[in-house]
C-alpha atoms as a PDB file:
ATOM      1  CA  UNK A   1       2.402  -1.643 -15.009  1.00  0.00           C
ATOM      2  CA  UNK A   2      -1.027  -1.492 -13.140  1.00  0.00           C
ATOM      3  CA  UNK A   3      -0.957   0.038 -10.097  1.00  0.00           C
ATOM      4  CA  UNK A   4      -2.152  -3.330  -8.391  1.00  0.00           C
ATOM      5  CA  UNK A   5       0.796  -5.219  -9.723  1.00  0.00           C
ATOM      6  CA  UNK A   6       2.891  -2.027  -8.859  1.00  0.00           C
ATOM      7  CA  UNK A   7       2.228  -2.131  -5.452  1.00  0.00           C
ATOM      8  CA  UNK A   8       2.149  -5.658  -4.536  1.00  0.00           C
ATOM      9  CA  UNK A   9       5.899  -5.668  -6.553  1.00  0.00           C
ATOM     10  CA  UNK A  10       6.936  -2.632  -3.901  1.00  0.00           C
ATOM     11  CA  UNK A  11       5.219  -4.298  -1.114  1.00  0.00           C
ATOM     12  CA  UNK A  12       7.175  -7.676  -1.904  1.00  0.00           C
ATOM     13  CA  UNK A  13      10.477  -5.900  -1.497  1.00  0.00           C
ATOM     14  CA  UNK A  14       9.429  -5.449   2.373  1.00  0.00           C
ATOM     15  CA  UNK A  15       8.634  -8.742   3.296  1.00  0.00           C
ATOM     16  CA  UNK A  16       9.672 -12.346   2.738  1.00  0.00           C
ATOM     17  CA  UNK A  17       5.767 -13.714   2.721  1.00  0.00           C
ATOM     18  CA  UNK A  18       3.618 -14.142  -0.239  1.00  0.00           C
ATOM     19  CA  UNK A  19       1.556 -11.167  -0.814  1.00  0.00           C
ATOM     20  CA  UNK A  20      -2.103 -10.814  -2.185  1.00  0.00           C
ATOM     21  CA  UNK A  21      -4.847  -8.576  -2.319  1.00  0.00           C
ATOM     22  CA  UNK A  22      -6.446  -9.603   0.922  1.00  0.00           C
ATOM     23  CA  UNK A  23      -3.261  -9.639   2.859  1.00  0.00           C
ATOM     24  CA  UNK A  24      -3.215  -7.779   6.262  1.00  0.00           C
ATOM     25  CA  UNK A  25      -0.568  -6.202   6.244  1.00  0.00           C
ATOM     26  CA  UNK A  26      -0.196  -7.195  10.003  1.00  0.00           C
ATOM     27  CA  UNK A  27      -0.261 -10.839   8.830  1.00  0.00           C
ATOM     28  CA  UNK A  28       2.691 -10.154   6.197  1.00  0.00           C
ATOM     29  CA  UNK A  29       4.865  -8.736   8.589  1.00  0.00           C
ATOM     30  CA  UNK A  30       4.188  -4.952   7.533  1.00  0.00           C
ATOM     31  CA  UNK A  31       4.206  -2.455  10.566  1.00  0.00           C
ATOM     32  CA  UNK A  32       3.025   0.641  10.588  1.00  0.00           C
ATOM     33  CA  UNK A  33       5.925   2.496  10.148  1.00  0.00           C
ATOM     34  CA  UNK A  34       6.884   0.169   7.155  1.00  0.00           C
ATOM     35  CA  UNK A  35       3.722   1.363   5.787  1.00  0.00           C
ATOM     36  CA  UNK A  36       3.896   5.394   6.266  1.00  0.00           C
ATOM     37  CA  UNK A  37       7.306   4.984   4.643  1.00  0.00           C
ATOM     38  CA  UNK A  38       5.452   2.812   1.724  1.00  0.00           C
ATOM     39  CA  UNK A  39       3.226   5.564   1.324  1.00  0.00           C
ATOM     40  CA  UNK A  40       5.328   8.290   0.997  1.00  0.00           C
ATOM     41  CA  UNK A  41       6.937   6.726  -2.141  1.00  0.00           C
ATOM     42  CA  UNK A  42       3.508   5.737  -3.364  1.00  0.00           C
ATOM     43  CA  UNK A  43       2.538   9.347  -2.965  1.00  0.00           C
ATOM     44  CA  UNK A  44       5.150  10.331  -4.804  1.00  0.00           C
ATOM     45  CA  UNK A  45       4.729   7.766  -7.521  1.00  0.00           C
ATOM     46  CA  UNK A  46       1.603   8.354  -8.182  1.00  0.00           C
ATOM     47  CA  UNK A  47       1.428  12.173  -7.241  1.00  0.00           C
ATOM     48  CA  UNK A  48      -1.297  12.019  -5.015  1.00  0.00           C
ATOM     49  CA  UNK A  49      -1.595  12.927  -1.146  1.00  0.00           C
ATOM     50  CA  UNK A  50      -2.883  10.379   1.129  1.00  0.00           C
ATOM     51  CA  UNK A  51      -4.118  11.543   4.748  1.00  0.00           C
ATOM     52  CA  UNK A  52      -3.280  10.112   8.173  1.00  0.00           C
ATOM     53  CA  UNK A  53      -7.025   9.407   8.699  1.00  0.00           C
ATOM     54  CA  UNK A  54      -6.984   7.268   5.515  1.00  0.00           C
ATOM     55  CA  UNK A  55      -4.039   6.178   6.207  1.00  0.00           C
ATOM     56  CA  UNK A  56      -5.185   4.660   9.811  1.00  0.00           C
ATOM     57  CA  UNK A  57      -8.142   2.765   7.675  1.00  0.00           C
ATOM     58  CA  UNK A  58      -5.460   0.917   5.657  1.00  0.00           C
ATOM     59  CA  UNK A  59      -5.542  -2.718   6.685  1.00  0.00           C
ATOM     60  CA  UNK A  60      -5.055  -4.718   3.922  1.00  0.00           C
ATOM     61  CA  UNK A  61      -2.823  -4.895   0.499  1.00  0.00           C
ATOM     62  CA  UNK A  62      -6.415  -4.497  -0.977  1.00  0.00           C
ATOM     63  CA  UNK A  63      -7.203  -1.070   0.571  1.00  0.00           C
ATOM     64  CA  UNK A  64      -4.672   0.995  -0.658  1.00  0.00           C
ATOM     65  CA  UNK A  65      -4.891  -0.405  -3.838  1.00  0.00           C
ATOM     66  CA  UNK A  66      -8.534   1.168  -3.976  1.00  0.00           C
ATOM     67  CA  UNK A  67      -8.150   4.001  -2.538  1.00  0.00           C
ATOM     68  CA  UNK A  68      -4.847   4.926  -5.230  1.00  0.00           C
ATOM     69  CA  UNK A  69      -7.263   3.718  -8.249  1.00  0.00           C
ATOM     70  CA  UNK A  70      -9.424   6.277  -6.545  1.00  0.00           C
ATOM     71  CA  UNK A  71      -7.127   8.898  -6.152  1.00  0.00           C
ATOM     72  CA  UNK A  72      -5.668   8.706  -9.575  1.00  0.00           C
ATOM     73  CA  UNK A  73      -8.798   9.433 -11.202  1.00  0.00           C
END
């Protein structure tokens, strides 16, 4: 599974709304703690490490998704 469809999937477990690329996650119903506990498991997924100052820039479903392709390199 791509790691777009992989996190969207995760993502969907956490919320009733439809989720895209360009959702906020404040629009989805995501809060922040939702999302350092999403990260975590994405960290460990994907063994990376993600920082709190990236972490703070994550706004949307579509950020994380680039900065994991990223980080996977």
């Amino acid at each position: 599974m791509a790691i777009k469809e992989w996190i969207i999937t995760q993502l969907s477990k956490l919320t009733k709304n439809k989720i895209t690329e360009e959702s906020l996650f404040s629009e989805i119903g995501i809060d922040s703690l939702d999302l350092v506990e999403h990260v975590s498991d994405l960290e460990q997924h994907f063994d990376i490490e993600i920082s709190d100052e990236e972490l703070l820039n994550i706004k949307k479903v579509n950020d994380i998704i680039v900065l994991i392709e990223q980080k996977s390199k």
